[in-house]
Protein backbone atom coordinates (compact mmCIF):
# COMPACT_ATOMS: atom_id res chain seq x y z
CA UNK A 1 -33.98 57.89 62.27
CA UNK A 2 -37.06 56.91 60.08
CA UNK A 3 -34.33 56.01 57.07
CA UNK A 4 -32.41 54.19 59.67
CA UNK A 5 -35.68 51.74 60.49
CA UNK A 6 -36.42 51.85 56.65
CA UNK A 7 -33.24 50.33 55.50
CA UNK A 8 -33.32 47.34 58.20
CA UNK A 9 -36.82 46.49 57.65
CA UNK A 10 -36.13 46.43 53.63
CA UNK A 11 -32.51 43.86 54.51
CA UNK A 12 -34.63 40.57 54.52
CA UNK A 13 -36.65 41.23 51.47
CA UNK A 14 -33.38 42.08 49.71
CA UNK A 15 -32.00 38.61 51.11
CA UNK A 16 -34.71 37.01 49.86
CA UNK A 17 -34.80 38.02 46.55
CA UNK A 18 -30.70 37.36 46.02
CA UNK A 19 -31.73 33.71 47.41
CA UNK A 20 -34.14 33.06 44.87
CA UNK A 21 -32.28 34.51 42.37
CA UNK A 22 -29.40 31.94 43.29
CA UNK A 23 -31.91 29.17 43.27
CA UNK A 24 -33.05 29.92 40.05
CA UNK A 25 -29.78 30.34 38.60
CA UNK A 26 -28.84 26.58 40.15
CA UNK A 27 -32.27 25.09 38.71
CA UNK A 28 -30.85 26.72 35.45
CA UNK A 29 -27.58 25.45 35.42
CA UNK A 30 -29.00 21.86 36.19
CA UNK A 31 -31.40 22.26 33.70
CA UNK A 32 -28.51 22.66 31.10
CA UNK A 33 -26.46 20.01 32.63
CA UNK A 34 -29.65 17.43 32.27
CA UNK A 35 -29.20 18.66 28.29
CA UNK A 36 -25.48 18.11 27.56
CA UNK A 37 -25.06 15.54 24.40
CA UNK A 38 -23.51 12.41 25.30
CA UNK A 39 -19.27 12.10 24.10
CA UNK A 40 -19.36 10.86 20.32
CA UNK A 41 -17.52 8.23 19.58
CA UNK A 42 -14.21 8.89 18.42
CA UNK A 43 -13.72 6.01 15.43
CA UNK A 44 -15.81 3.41 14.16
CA UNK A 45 -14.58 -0.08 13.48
CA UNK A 46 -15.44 -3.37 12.99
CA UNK A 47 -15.06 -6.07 15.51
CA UNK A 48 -14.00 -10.21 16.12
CA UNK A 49 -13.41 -12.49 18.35
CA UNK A 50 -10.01 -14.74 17.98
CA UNK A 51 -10.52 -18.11 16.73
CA UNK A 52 -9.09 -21.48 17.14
CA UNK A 53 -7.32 -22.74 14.17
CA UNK A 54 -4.58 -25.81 12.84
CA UNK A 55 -1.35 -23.80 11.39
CA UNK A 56 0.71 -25.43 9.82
CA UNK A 57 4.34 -25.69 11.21
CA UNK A 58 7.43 -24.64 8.84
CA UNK A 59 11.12 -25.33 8.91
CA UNK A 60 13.02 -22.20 7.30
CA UNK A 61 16.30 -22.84 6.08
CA UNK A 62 18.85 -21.51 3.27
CA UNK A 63 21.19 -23.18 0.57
CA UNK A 64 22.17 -23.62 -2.98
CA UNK A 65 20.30 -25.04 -6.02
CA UNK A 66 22.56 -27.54 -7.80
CA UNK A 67 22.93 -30.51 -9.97
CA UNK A 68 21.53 -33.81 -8.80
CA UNK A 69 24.80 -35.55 -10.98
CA UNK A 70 27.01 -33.64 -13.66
CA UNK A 71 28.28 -36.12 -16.13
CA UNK A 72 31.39 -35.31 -17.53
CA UNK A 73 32.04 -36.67 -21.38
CA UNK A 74 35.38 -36.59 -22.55
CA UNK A 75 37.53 -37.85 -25.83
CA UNK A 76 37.87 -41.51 -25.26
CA UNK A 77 40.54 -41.56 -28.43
CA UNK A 78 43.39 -39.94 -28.60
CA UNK A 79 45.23 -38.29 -31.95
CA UNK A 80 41.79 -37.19 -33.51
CA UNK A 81 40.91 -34.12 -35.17
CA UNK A 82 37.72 -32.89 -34.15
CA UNK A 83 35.29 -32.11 -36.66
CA UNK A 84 31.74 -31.56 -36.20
CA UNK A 85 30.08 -30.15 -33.18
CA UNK A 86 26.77 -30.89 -32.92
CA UNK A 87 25.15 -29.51 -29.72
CA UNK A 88 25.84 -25.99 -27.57
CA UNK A 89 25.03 -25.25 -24.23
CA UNK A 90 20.95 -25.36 -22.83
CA UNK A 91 20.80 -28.63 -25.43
CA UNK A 92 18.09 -30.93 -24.38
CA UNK A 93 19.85 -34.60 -25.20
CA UNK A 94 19.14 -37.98 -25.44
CA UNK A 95 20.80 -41.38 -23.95
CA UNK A 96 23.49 -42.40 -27.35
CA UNK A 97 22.64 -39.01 -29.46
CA UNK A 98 25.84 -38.10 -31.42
CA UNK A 99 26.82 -34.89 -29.84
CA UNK A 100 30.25 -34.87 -31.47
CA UNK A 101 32.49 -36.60 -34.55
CA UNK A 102 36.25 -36.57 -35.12
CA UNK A 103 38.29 -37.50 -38.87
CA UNK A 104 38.03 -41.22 -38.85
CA UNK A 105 39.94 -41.70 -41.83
CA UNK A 106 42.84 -42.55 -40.09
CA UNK A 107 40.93 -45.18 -37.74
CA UNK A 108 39.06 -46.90 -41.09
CA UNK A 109 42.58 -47.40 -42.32
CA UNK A 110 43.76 -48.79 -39.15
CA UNK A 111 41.08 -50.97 -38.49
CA UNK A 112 41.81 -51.98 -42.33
CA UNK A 113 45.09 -53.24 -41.89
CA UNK A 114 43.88 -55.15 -38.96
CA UNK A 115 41.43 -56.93 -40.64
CA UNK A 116 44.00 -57.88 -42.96
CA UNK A 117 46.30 -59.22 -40.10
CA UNK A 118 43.97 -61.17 -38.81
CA UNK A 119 42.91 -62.64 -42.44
CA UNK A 120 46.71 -63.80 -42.83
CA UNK A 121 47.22 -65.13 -39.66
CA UNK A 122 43.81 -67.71 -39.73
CA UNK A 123 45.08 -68.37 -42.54
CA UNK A 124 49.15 -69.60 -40.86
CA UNK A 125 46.88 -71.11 -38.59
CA UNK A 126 44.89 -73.28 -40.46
CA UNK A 127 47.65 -74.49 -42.24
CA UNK A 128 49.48 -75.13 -38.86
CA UNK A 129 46.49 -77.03 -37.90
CA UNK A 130 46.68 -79.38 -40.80
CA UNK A 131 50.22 -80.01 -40.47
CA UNK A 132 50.00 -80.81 -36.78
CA UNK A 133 46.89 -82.90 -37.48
CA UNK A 134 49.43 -85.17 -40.29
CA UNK A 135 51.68 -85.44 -37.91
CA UNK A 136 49.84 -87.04 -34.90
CA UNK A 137 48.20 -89.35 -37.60
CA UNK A 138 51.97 -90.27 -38.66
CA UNK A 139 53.38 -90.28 -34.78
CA UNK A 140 52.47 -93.90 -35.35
CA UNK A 141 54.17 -95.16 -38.14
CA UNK A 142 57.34 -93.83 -37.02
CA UNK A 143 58.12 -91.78 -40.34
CA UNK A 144 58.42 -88.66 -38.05
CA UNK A 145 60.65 -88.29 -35.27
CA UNK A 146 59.46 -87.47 -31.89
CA UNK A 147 61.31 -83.75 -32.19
CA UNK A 148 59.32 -83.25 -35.55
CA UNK A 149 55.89 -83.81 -34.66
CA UNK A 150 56.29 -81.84 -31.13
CA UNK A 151 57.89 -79.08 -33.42
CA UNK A 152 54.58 -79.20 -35.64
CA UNK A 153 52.74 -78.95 -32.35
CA UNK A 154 54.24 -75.91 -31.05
CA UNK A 155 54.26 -74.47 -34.34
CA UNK A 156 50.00 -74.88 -34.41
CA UNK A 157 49.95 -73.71 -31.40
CA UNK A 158 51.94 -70.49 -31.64
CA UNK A 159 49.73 -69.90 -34.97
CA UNK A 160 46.36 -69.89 -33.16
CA UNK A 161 47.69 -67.52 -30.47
CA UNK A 162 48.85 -64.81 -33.64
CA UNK A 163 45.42 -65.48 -34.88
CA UNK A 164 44.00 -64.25 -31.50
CA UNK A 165 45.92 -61.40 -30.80
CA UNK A 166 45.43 -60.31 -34.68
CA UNK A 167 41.39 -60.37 -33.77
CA UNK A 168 42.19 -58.37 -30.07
CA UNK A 169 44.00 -56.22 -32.51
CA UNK A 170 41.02 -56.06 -34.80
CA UNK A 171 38.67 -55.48 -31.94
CA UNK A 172 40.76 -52.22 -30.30
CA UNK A 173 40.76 -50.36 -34.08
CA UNK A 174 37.15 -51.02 -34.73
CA UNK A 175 36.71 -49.41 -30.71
CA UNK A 176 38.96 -46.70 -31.77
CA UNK A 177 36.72 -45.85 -35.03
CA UNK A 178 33.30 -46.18 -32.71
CA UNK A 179 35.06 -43.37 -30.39
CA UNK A 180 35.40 -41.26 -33.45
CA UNK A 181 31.86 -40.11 -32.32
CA UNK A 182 30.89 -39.07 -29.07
CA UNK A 183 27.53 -40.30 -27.46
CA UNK A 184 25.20 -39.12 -24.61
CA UNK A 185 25.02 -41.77 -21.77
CA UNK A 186 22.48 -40.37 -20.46
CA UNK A 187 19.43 -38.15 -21.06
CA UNK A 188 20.14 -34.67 -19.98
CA UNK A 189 21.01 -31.22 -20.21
CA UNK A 190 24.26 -29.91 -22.12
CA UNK A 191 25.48 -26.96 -18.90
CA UNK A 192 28.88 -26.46 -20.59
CA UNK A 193 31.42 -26.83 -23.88
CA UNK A 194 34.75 -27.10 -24.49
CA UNK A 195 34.71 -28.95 -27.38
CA UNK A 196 36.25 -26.62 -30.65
CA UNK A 197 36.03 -27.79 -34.18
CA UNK A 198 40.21 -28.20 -35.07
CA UNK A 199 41.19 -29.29 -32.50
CA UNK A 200 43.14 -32.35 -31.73
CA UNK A 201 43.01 -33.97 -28.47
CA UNK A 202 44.13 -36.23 -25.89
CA UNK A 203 42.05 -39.16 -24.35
CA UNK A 204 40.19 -38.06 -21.35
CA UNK A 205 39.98 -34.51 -22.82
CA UNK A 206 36.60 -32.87 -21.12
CA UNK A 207 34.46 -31.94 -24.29
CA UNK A 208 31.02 -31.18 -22.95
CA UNK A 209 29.61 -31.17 -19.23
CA UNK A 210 25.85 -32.05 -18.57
CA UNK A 211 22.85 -32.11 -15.93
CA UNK A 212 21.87 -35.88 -15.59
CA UNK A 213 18.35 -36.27 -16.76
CA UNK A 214 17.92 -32.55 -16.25
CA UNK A 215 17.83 -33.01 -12.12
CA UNK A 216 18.36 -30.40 -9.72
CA UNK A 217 18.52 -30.52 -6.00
CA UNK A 218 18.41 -28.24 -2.96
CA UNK A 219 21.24 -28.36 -0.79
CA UNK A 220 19.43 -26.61 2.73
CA UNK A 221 21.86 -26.47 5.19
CA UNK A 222 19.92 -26.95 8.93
CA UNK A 223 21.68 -26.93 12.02
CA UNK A 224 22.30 -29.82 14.36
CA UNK A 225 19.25 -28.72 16.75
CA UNK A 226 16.71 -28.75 14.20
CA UNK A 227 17.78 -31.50 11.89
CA UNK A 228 16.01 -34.25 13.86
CA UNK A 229 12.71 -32.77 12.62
CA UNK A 230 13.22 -33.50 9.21
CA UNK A 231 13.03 -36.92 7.67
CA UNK A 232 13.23 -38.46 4.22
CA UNK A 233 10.55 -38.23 2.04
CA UNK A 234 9.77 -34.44 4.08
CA UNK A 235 7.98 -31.62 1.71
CA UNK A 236 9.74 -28.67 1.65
CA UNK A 237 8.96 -25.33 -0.91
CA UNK A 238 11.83 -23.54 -2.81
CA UNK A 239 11.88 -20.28 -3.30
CA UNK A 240 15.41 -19.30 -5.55
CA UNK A 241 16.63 -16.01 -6.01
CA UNK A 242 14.90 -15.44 -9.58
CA UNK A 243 11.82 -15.94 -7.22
CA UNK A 244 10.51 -19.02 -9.18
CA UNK A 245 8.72 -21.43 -6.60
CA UNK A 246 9.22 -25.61 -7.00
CA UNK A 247 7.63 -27.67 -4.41
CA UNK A 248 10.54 -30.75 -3.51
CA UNK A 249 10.76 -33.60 -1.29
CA UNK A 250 13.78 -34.81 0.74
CA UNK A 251 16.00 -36.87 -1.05
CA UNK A 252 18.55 -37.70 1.73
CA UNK A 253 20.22 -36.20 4.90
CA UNK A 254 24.43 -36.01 5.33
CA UNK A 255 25.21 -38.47 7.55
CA UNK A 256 28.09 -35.69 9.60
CA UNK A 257 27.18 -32.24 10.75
CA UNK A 258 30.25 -29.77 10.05
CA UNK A 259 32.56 -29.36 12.74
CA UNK A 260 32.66 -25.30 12.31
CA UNK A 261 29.06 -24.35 11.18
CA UNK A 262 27.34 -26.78 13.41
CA UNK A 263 24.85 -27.61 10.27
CA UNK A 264 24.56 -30.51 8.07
CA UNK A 265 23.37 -30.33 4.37
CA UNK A 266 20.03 -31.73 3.56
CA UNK A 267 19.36 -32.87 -0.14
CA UNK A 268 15.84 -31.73 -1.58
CA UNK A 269 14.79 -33.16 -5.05
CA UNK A 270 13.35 -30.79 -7.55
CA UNK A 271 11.19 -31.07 -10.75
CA UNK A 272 12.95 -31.57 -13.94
CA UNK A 273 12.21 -29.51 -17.00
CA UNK A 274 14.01 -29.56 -19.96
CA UNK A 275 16.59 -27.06 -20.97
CA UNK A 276 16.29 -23.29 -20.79
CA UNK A 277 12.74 -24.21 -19.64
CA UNK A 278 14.10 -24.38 -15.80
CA UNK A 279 12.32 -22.58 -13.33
CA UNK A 280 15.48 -22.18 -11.13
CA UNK A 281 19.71 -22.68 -12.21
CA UNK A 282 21.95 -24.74 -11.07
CA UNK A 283 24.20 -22.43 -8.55
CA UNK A 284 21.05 -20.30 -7.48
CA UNK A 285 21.21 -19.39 -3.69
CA UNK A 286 17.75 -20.27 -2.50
CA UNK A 287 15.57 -20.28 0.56
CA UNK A 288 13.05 -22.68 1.48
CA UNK A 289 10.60 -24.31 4.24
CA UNK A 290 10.26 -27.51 5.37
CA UNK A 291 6.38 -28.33 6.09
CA UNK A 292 6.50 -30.34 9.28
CA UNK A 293 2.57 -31.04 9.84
CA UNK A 294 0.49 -28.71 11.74
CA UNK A 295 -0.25 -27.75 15.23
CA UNK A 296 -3.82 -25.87 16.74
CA UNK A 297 -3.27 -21.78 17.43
CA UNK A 298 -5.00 -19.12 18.69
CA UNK A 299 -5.52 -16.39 15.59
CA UNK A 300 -6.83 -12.90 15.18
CA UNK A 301 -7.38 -11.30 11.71
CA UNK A 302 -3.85 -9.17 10.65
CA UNK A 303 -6.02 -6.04 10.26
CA UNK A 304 -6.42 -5.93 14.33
CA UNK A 305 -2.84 -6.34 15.29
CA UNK A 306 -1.11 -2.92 15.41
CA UNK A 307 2.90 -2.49 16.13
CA UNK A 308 4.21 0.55 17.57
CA UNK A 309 7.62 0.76 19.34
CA UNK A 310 8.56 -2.48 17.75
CA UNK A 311 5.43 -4.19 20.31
CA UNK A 312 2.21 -5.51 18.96
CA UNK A 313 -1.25 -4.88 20.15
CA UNK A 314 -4.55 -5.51 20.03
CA UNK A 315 -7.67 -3.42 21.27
CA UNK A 316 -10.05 -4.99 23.45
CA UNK A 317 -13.69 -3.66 22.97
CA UNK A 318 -15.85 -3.23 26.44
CA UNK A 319 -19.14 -3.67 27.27
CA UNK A 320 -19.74 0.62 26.84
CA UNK A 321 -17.57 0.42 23.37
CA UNK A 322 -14.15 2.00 25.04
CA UNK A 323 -11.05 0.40 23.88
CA UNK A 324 -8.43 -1.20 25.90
CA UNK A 325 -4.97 -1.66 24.60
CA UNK A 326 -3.52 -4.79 25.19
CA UNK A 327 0.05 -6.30 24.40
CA UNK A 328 0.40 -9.64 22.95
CA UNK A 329 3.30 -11.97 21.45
CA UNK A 330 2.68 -12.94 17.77
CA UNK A 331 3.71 -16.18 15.94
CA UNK A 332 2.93 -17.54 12.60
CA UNK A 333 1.08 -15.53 9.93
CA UNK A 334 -1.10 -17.56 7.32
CA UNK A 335 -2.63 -15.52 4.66
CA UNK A 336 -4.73 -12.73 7.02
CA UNK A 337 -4.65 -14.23 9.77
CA UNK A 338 -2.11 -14.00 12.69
CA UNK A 339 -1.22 -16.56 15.80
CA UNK A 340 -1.32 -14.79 19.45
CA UNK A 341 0.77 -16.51 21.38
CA UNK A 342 0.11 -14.68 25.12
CA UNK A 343 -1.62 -11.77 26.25
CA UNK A 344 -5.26 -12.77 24.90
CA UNK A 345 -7.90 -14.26 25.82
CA UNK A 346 -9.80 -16.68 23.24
CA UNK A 347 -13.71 -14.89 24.80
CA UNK A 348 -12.15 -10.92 24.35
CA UNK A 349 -14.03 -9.05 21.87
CA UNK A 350 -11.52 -7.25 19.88
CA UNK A 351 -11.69 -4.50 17.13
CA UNK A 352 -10.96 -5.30 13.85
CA UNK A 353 -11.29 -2.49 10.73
CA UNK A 354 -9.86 0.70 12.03
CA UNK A 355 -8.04 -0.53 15.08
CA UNK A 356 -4.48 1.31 13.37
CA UNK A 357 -6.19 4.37 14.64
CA UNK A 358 -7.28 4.11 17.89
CA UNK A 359 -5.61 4.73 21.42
CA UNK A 360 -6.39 3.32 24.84
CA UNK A 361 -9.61 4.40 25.97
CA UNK A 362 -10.91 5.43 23.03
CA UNK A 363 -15.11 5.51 22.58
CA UNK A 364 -15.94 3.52 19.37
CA UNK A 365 -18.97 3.19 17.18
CA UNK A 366 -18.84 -0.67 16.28
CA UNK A 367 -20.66 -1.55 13.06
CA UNK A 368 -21.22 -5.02 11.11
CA UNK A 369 -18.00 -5.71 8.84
CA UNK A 370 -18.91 -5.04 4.65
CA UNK A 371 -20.54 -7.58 2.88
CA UNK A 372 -17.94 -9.27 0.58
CA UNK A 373 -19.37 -8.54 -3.34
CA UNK A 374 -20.03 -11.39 -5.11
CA UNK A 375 -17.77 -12.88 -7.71
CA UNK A 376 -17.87 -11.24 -10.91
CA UNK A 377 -19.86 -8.18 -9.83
CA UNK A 378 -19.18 -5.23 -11.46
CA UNK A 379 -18.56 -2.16 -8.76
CA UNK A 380 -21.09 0.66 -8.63
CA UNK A 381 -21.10 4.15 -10.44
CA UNK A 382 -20.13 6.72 -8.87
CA UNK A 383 -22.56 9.34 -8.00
């Protein structure tokens, strides 16, 4: 009975002390809560804002480097030997250099016996001359008949026309020995030979092909929809397959578009240089740009555009540091820097250095970007 009334009179101190055990425990727990570090942040970058910049606006197209005019220079005399070659392929030449000479025996002799001709018929001429001058002086005496002195006419006559066609005659040899050597007619570049020392050829006979005052042209074939954008006089860069750059200028643009491809060939002039000296052959497939002015663009440096799943982002930087991923459409590139075309806003802080690593929500430390080193400083030791 007495340990019956001992037990209930000790419950409520037993009560109390589990209570104030419990609210100790609680002022301890919220204690340590009150002492939990705040998150670190999980990457540090730099950051930017996108800026408004004038890009300039490109035409790409494709096509072939060729000649701007291939002169062909054949034998102009036929029945020659050939025998001296004087230039080969690559040859820089000059308008009227001798780049070839055939026998010209035969043609000395030739224009010889012309020479000759022509000597002896002045000479039947003259003395028709005289004779027809006697007889119009005796037409009026009457020694002469009327038959005669017509007969003395004709005959003067028919001597001054031998005399002529002895001198065409004389002319065409003295051509035929000046053909025994064949000239440049224009400056240029020697692309191709034929000609062999031996041989004997035909007039018309192709001896040496050349690039007309070393000129070579694009050929950038542009379809119909974009062709109105170019016009004479346009800038365009060429880059050939040997990766040698020439900057050109439109030349001209083919009046007809072709039926099948829909395109029509525009003609870009390109920078002589002498011989082997080219930058770029003639046959070279090339690629090139038109530069067709400028237009303004919204741009964010390259290092803060990141592509995953073939989509590119950018990550926007909030007022507590946490990153927000955002999806934008790209357009040009120029140098670093890279045109948003949607899905930015020209006030949103973005992160620059670092922003390949991060996901969205991240918590960021933002720092100042590295000073650039001066020109010609020389990097530190290492330590």
């Amino acid at each position: 009975m007495n340990s019956t009334l001992s037990f209930k009179s000790a419950a409520p101190v037993v009560a109390a002390l589990i209570l104030a055990a419990l609210a100790l425990f609680a002022g301890l727990s919220s204690a340590a809560d009150d002492k939990k570090p705040p998150p670190k942040p999980a990457l540090t970058v730099t950051s930017g804002q996108p800026q408004q910049s004038r890009l300039p606006v490109r035409l790409a197209a494709n096509g072939t480097i060729t000649a701007w005019q291939d002169a062909i220079i054949g034998a102009e005399a036929s029945g020659l030997r050939l025998t001296e070659v004087r230039v080969n392929v690559g040859d820089v030449v000059r308008k009227g250099q001798v780049l070839a000479t055939f026998a010209g025996d035969a043609a000395k002799a030739e224009v010889a016996q012309a020479r000759a001709a022509l000597m002896e018929a002045e000479a039947n001429a003259a003395d028709a001359a005289n004779n027809a001058e006697r007889a119009r002086t005796l037409s009026q005496t009457g020694a002469l008949s009327t038959q005669q002195i017509n007969q003395y006419l004709t005959t003067d006559k028919t001597a001054k026309a031998k005399a002529e066609a002895a001198r065409a005659t004389l002319n065409a040899q003295q051509l035929r020995e000046k053909y025994t050597r064949v000239l440049a007619p224009d400056n240029g570049v020697i692309s191709a030979r034929t000609a062999t020392v031996g041989a004997v050829v035909g007039t018309g006979t192709e001896l040496f092909r050349m690039i007309r005052q070393g000129r070579l042209e694009w050929r950038a074939e542009v379809t119909s929809a974009d062709l109105g954008r170019i016009t004479v006089g346009t800038l365009a860069t060429v880059t050939a397959a040997s990766g040698a750059q020439l900057k050109g200028r439109v030349r001209t643009i083919a009046p007809t578009v072709d039926p099948l491809t829909r395109s029509a060939l525009v003609y870009v002039d390109l920078p002589a240089s002498p011989g082997n000296s080219m930058p770029a052959k003639a046959g070279m497939f090339a690629r090139g740009e038109f530069e067709l002015g400028s237009t303004a663009a919204l741009t964010v440096p390259q290092q803060s555009v990141v592509v995953r799943d073939g989509f590119d982002y950018v990550f926007a930087l909030g007022a507590d540091n946490r990153t927000a991923q955002l999806k934008v459409q790209t357009g040009r590139r120029v140098g670093d820097q890279v045109e948003v075309l949607s899905g930015l806003k020209p006030d949103t802080r973005i992160a620059v250095q670092g922003a390949g690593f991060l996901n969205d929500g991240d918590l960021v430390k933002v720092v100042a970007p590295p000073a650039a080193a001066p020109a010609g400083a020389a990097p530190a030791a290492a330590k």
